[in-house]
N, C-alpha and C. Protein backbone atom coordinates (compact mmCIF):
# COMPACT_ATOMS: atom_id res chain seq x y z
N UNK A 1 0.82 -1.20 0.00
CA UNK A 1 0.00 0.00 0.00
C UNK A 1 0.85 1.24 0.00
N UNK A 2 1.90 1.49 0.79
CA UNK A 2 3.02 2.14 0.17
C UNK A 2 4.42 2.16 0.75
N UNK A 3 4.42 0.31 1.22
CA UNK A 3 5.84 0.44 0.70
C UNK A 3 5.78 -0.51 2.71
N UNK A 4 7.05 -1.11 2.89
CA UNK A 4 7.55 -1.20 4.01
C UNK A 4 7.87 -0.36 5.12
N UNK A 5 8.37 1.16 4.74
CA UNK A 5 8.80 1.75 5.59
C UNK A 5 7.45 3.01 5.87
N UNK A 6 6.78 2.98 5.32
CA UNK A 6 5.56 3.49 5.35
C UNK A 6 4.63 2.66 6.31
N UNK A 7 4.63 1.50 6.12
CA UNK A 7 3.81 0.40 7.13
C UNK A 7 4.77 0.85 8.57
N UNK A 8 6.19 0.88 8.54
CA UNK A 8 6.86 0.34 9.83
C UNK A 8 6.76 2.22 10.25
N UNK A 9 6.03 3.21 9.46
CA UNK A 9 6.36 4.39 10.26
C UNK A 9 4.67 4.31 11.28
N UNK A 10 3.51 3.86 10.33
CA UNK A 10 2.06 3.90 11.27
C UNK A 10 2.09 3.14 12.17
N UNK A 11 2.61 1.56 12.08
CA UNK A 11 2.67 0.64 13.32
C UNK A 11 3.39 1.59 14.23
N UNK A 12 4.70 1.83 14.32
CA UNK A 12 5.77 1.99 15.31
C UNK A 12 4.60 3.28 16.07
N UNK A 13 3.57 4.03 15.48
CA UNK A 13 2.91 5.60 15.73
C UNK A 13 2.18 4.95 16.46
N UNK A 14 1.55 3.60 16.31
CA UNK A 14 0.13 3.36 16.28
C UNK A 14 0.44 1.84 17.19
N UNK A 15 1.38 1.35 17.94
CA UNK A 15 1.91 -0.08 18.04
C UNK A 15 0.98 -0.27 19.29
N UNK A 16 0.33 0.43 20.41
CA UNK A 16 -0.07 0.03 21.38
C UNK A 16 -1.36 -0.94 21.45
N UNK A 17 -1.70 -1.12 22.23
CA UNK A 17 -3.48 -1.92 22.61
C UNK A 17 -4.10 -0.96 22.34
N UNK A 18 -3.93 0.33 22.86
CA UNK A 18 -4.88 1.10 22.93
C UNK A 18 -6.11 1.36 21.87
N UNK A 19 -7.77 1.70 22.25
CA UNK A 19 -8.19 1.52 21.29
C UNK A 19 -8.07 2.64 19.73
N UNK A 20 -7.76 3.81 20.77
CA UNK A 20 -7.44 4.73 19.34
C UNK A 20 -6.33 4.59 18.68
N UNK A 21 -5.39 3.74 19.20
CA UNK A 21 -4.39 3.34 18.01
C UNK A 21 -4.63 2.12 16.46
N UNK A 22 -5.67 1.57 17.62
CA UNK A 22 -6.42 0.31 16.69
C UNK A 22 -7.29 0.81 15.49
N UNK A 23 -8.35 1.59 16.09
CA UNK A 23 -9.08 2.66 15.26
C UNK A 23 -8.39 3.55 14.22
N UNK A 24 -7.24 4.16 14.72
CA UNK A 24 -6.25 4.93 13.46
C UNK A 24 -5.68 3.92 12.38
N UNK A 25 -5.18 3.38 13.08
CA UNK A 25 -4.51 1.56 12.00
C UNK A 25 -6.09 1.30 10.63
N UNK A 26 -6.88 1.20 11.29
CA UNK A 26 -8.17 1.01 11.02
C UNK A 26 -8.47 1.48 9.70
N UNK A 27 -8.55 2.97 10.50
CA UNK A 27 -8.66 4.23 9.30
C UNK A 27 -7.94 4.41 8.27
N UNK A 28 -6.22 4.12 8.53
CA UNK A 28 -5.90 4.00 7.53
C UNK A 28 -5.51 3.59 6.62
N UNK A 29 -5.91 2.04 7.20
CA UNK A 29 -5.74 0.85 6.21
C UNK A 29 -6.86 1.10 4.80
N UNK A 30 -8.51 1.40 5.77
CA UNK A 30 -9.54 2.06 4.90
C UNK A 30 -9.60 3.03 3.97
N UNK A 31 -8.74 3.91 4.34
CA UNK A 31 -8.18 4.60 3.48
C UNK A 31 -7.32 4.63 2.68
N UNK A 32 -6.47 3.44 2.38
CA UNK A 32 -5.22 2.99 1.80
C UNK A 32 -6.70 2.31 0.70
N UNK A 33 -7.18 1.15 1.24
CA UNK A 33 -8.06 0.52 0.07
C UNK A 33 -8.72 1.33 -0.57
N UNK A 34 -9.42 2.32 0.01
CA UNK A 34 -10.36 3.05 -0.99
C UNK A 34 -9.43 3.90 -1.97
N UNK A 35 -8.11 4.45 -2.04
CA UNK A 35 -7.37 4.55 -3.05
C UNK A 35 -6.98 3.75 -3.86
N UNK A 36 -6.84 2.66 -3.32
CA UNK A 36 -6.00 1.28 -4.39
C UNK A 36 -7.54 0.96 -5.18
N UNK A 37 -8.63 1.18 -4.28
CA UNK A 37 -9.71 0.49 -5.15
C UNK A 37 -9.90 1.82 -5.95
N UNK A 38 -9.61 2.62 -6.45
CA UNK A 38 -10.28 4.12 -7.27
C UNK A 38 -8.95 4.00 -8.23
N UNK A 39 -7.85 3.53 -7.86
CA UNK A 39 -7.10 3.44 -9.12
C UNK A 39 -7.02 2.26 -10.00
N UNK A 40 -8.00 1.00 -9.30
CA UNK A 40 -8.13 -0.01 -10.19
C UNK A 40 -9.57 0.47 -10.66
N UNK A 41 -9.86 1.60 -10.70
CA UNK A 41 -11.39 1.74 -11.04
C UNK A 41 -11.76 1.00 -12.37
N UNK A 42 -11.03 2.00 -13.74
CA UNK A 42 -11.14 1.21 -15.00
C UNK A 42 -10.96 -0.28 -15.43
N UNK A 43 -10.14 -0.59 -14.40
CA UNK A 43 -10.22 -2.27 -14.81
C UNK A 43 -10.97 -3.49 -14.15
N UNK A 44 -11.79 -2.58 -13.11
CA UNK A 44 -12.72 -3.24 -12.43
C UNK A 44 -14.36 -3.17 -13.24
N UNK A 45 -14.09 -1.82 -13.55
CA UNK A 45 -15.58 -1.34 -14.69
C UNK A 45 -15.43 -2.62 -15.59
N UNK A 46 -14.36 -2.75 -16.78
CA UNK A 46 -14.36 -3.75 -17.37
C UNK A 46 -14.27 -4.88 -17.15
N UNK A 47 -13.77 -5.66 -15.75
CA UNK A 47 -14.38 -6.78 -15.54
C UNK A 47 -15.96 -7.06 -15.14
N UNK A 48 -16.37 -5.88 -14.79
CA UNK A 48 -18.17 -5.80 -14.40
C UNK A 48 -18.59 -6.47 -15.76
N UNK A 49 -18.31 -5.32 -16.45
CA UNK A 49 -18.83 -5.59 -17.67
C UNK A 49 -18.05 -7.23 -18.52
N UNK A 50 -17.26 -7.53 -18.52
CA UNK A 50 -17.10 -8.81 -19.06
C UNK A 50 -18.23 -9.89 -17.68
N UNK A 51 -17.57 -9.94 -16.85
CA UNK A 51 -18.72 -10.76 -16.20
C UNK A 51 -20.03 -10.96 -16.56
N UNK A 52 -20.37 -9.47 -16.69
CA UNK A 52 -22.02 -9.19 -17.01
C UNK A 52 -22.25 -9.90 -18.67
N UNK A 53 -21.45 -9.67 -19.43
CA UNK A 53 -21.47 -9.57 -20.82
C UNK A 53 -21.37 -11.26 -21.15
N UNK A 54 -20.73 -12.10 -20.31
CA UNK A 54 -20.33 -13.55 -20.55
C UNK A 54 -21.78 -14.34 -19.69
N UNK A 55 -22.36 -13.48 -18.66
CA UNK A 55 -23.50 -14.50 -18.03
C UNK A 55 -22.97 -14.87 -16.45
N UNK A 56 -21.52 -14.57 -16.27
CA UNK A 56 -20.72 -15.31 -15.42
C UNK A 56 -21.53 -14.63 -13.59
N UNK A 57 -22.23 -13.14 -14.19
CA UNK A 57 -22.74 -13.18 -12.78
C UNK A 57 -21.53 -12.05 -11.84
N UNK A 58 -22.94 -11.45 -11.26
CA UNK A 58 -22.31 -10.57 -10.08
C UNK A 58 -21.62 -11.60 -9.00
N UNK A 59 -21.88 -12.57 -8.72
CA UNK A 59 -21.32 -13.59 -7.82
C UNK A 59 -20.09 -13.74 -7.60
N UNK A 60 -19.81 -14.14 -8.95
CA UNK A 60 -18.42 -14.78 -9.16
C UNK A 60 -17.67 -13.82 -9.30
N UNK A 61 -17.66 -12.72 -9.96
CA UNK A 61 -17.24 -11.39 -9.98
C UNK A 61 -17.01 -10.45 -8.43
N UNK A 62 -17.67 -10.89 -7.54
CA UNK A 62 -17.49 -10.18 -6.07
C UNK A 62 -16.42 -11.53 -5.55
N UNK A 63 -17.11 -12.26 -5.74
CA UNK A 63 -15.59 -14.03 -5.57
C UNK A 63 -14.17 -13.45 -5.80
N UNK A 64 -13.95 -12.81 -7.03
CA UNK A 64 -13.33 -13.01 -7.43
C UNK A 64 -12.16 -11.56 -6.77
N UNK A 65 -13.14 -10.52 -6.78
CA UNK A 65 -12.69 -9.06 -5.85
C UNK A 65 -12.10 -9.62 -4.61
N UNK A 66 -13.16 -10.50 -4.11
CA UNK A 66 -12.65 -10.56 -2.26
C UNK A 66 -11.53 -11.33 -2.55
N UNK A 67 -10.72 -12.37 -3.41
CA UNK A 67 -9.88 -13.12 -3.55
C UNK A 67 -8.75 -11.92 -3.31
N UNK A 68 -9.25 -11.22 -4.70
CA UNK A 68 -8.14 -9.69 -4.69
C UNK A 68 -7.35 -8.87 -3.56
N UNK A 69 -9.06 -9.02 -2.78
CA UNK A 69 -8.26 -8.34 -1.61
C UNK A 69 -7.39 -8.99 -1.01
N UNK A 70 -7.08 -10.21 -0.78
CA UNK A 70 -6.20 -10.91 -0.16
C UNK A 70 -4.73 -10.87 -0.48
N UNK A 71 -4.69 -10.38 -2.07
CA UNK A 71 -3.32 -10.30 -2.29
C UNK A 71 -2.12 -9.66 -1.00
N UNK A 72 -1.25 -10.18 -0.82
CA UNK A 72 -0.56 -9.67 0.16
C UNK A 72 0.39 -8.64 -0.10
N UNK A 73 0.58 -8.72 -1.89
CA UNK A 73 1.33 -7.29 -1.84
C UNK A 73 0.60 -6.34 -2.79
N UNK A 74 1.08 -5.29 -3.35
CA UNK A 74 0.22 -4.72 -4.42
C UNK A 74 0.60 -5.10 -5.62
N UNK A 75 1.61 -5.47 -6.12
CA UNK A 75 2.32 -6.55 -7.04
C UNK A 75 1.31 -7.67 -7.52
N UNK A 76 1.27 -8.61 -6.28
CA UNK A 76 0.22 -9.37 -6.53
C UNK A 76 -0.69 -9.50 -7.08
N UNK A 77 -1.55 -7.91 -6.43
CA UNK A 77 -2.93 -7.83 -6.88
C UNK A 77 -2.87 -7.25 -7.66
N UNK A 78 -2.17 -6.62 -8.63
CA UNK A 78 -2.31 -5.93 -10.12
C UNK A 78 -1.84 -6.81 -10.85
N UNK A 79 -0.98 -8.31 -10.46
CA UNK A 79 -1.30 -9.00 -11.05
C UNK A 79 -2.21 -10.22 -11.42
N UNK A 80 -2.55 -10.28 -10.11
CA UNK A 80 -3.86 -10.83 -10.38
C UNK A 80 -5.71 -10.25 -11.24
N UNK A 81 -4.54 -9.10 -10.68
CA UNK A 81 -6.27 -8.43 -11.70
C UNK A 81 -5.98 -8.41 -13.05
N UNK A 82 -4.58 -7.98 -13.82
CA UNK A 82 -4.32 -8.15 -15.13
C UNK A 82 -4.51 -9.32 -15.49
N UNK A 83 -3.87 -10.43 -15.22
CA UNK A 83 -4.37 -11.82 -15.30
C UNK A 83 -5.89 -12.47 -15.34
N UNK A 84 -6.59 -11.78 -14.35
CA UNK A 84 -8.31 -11.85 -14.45
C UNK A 84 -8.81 -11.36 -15.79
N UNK A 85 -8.55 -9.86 -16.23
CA UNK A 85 -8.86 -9.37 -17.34
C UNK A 85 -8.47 -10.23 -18.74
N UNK A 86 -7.19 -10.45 -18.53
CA UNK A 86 -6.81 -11.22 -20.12
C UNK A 86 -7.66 -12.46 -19.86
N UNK A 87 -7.92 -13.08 -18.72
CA UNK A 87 -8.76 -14.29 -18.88
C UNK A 87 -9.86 -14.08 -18.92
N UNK A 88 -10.70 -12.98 -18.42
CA UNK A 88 -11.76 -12.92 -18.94
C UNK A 88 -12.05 -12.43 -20.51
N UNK A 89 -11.03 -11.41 -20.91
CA UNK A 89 -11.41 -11.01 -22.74
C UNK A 89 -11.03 -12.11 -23.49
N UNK A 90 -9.96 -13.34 -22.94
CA UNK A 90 -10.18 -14.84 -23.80
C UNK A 90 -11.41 -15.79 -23.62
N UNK A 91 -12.14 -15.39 -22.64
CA UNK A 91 -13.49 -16.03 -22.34
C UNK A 91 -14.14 -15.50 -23.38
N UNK A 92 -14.75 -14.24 -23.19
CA UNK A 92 -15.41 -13.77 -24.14
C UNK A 92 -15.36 -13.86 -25.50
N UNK A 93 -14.24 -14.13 -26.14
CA UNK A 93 -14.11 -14.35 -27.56
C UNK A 93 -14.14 -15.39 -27.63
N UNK A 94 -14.06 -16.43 -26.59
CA UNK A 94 -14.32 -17.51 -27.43
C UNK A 94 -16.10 -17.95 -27.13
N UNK A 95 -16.47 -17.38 -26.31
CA UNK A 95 -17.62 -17.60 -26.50
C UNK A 95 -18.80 -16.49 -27.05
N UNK A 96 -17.92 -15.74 -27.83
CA UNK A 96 -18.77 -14.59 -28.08
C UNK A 96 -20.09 -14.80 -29.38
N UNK A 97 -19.87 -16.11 -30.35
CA UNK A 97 -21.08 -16.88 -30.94
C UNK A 97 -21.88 -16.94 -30.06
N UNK A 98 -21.75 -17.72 -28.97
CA UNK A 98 -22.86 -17.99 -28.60
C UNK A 98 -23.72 -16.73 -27.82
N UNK A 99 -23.19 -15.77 -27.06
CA UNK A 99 -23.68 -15.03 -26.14
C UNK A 99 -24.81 -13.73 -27.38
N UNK A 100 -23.95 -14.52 -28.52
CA UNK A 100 -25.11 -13.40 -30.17
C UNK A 100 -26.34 -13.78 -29.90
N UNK A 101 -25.91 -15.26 -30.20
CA UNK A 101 -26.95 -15.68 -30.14
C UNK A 101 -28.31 -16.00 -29.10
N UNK A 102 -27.45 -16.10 -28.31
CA UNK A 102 -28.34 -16.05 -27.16
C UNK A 102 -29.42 -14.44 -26.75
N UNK A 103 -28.44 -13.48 -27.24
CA UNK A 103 -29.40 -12.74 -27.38
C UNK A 103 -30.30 -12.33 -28.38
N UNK A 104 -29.88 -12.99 -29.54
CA UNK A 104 -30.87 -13.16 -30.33
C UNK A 104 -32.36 -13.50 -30.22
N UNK A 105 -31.73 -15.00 -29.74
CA UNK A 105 -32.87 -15.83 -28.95
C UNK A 105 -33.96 -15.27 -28.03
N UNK A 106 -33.27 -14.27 -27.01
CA UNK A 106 -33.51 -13.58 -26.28
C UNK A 106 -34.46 -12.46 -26.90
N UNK A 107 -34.09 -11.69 -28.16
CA UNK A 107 -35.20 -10.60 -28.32
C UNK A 107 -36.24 -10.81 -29.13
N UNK A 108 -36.00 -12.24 -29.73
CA UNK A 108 -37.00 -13.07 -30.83
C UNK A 108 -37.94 -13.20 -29.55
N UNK A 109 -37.59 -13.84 -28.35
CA UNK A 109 -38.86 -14.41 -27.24
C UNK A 109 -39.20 -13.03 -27.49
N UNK A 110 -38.62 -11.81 -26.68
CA UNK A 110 -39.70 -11.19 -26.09
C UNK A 110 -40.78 -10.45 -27.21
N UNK A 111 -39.62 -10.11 -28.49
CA UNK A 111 -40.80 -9.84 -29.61
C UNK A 111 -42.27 -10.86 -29.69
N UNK A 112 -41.76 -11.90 -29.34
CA UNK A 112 -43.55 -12.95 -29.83
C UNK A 112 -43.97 -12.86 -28.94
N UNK A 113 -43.16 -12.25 -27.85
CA UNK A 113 -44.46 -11.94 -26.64
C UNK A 113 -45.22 -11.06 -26.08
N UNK A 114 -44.35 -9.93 -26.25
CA UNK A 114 -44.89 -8.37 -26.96
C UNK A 114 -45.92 -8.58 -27.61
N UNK A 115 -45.82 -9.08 -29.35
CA UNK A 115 -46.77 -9.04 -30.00
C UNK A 115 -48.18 -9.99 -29.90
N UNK A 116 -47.70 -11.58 -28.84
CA UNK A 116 -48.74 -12.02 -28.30
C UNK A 116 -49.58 -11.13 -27.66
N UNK A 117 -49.18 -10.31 -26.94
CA UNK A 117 -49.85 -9.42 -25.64
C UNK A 117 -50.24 -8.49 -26.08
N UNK A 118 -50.00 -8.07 -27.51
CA UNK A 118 -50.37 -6.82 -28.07
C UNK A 118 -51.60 -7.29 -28.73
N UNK A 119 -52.00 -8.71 -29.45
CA UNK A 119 -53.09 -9.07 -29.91
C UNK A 119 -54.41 -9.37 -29.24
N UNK A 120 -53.79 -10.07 -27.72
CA UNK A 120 -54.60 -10.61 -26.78
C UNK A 120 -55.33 -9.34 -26.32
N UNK A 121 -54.56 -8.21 -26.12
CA UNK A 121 -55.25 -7.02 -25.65
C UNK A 121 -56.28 -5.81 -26.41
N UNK A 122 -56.20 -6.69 -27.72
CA UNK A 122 -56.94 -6.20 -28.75
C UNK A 122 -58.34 -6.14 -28.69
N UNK A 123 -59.23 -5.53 -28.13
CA UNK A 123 -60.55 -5.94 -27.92
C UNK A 123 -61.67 -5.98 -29.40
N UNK A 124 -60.92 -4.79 -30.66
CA UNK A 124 -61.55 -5.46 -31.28
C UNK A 124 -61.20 -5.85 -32.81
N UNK A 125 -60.50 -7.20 -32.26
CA UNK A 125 -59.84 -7.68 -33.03
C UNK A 125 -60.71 -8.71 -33.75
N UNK A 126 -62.10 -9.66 -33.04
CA UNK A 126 -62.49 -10.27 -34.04
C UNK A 126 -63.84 -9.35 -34.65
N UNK A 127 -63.33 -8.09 -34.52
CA UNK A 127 -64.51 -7.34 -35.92
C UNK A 127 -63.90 -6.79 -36.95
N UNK A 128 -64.23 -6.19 -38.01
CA UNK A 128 -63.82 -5.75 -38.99
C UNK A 128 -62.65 -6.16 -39.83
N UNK A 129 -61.76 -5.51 -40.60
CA UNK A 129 -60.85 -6.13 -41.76
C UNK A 129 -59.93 -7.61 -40.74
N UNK A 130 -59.67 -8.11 -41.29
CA UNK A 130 -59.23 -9.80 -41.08
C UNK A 130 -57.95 -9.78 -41.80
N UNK A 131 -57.77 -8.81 -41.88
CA UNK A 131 -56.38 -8.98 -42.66
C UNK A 131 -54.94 -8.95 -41.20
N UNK A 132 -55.78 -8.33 -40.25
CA UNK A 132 -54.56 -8.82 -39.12
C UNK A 132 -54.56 -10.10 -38.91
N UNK A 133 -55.00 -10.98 -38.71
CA UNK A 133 -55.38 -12.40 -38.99
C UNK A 133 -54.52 -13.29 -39.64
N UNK A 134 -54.18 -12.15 -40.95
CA UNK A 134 -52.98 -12.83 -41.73
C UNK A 134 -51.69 -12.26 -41.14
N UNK A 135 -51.66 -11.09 -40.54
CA UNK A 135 -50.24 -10.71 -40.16
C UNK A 135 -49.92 -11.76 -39.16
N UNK A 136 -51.19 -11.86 -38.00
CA UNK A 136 -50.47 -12.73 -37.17
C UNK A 136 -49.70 -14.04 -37.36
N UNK A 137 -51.00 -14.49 -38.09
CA UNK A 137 -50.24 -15.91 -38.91
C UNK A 137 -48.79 -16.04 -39.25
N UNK A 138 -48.77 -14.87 -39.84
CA UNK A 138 -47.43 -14.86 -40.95
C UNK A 138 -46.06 -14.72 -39.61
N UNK A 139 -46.68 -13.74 -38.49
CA UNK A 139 -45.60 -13.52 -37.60
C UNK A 139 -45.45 -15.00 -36.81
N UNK A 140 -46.38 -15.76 -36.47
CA UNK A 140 -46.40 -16.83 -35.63
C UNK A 140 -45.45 -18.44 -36.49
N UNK A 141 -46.07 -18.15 -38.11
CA UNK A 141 -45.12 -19.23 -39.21
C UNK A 141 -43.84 -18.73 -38.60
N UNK A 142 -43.52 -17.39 -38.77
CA UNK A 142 -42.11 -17.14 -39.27
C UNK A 142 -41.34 -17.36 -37.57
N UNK A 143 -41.87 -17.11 -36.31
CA UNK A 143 -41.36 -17.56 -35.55
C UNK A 143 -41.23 -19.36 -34.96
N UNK A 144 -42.44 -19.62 -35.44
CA UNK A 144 -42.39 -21.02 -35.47
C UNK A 144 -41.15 -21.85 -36.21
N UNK A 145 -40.79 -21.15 -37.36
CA UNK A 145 -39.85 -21.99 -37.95
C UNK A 145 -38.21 -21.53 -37.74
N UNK A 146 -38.10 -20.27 -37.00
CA UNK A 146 -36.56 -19.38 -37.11
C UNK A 146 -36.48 -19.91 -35.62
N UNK A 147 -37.17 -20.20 -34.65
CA UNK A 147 -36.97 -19.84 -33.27
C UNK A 147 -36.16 -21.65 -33.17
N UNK A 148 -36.92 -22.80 -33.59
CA UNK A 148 -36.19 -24.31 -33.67
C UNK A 148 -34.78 -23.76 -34.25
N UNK A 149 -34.78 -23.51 -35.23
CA UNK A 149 -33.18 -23.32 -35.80
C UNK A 149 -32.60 -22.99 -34.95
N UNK A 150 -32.75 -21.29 -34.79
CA UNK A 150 -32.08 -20.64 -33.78
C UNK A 150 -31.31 -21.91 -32.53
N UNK A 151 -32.40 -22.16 -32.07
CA UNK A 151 -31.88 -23.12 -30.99
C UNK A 151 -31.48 -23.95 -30.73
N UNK A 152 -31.64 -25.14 -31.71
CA UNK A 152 -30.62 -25.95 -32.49
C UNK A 152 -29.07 -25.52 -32.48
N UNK A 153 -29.26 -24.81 -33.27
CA UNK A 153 -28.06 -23.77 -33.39
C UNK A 153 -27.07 -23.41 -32.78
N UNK A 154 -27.92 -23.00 -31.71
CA UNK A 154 -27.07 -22.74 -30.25
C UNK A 154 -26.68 -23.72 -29.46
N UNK A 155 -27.55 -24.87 -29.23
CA UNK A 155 -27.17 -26.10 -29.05
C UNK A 155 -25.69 -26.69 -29.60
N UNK A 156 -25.54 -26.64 -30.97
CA UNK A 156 -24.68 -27.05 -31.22
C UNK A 156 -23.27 -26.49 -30.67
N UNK A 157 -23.66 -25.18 -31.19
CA UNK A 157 -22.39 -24.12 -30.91
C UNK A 157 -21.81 -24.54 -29.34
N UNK A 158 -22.85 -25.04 -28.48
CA UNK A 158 -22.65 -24.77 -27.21
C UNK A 158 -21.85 -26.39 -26.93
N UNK A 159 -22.72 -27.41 -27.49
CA UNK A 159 -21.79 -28.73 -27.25
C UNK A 159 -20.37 -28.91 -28.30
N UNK A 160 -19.80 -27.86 -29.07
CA UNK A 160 -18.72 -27.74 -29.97
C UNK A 160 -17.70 -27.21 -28.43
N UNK A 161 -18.49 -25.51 -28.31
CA UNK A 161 -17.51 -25.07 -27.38
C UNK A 161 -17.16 -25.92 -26.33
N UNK A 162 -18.46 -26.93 -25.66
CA UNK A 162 -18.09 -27.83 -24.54
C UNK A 162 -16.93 -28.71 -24.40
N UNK A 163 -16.99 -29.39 -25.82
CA UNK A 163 -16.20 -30.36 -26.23
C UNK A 163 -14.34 -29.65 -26.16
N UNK A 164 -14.04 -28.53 -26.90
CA UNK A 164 -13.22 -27.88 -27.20
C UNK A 164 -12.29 -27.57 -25.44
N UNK A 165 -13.84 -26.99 -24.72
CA UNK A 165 -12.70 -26.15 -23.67
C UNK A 165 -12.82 -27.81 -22.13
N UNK A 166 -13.66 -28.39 -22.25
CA UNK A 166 -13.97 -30.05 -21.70
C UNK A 166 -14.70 -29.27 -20.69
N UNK A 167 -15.22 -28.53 -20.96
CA UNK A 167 -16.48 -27.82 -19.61
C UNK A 167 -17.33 -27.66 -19.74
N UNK A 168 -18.38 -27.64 -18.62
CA UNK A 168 -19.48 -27.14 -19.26
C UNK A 168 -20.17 -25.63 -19.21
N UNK A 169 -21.00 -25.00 -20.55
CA UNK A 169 -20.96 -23.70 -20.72
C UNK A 169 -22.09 -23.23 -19.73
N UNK A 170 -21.49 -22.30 -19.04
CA UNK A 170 -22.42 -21.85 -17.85
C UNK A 170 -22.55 -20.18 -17.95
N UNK A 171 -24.25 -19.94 -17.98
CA UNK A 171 -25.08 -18.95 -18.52
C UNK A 171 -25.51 -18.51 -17.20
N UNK A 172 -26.06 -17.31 -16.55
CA UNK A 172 -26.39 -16.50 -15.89
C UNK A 172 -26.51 -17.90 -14.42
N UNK A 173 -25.41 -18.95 -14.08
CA UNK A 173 -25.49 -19.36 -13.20
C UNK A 173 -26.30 -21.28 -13.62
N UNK A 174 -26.51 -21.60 -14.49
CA UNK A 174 -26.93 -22.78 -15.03
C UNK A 174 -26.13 -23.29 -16.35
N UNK A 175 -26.41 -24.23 -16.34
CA UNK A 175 -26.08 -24.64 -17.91
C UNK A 175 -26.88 -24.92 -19.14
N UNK A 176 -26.56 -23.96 -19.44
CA UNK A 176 -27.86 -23.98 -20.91
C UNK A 176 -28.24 -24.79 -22.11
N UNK A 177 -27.29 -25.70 -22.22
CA UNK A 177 -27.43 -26.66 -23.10
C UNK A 177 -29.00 -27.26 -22.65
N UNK A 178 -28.66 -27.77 -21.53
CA UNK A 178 -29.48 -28.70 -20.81
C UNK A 178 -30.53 -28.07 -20.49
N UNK A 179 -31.18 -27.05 -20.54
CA UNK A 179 -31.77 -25.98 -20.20
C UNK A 179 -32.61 -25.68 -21.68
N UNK A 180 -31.96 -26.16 -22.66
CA UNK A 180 -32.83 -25.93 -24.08
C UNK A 180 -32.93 -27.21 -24.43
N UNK A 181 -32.81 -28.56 -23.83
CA UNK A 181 -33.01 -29.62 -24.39
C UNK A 181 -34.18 -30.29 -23.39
């Protein structure tokens, strides 16, 4: 935090039982982290966001901080956090097919469900021109037949990547293969 002789000048200030020496130690250990944590700011933003972006979860991502804190020197922990980052932006590319797709998948549902909910709420939908009748149709064919692919699709992609990295691919905390089959 800064250095050996910096530690051995607050202990030697601060070395007693007493409780306001404990409390100062305290303070400015707290205050040592909340700097070290404001200068890893940017590379903590981007692990949020890779976490968030891969499925991997606020969880594992706070797992992975409290590990941080443990580093015992600051060495350590900037290298452990550089090391986190390159392993997480090699995560992401290699699974970045699937996470397309998945949101693909993802805005195809909520579109047919939107537009389910937009029809259902139609009160007067069985009077007059019938030609929505055919839109729906046409929207319900065309998801009927893109949404199997789609997922298929992803299926595959997902038991390729499985095979490749010998793990299994884990989505907002589950495994999704198994989850679409």
């Amino acid at each position: 935090f800064g250095g050996e002789a910096f530690a051995e000048v607050v202990i030697s200030a601060h070395s007693t039982l007493h409780k306001h020496d404990r409390d100062t130690c305290r303070a400015k250990l707290k205050e040592l982290q909340a700097s070290l944590i404001e200068a890893e700011k940017a590379e903590r933003d981007r692990l949020k966001h890779l976490y968030e972006k891969t499925g991997l979860g606020a969880q594992a991502l706070e797992d992975f901080l409290k590990s941080l804190d443990e580093a015992e020197t600051i060495e350590l922990r900037r290298s452990s956090l550089a090391n986190e980052l390159e392993r997480m932006e090699q995560y992401l590319k290699s699974v970045s097919e699937i996470i397309a797709q998945i949101e693909e998948l993802k805005h195809m549902t909520v579109e047919g469900a939107k537009f389910e909910n937009a029809r259902l709420a139609d009160k007067d939908r069985f009077s007059g021109n019938s030609l929505h009748f055919l839109e729906e149709e046409k929207f319900r064919k065309m998801f009927s037949r893109r949404y199997p692919v789609l997922r298929d699709s992803l299926i595959c992609k997902i038991e390729a990547w499985e095979a490749q990295h010998k793990r299994s691919f884990i989505y907002c905390g589950s495994a999704l293969r198994e989850r679409f089959q």
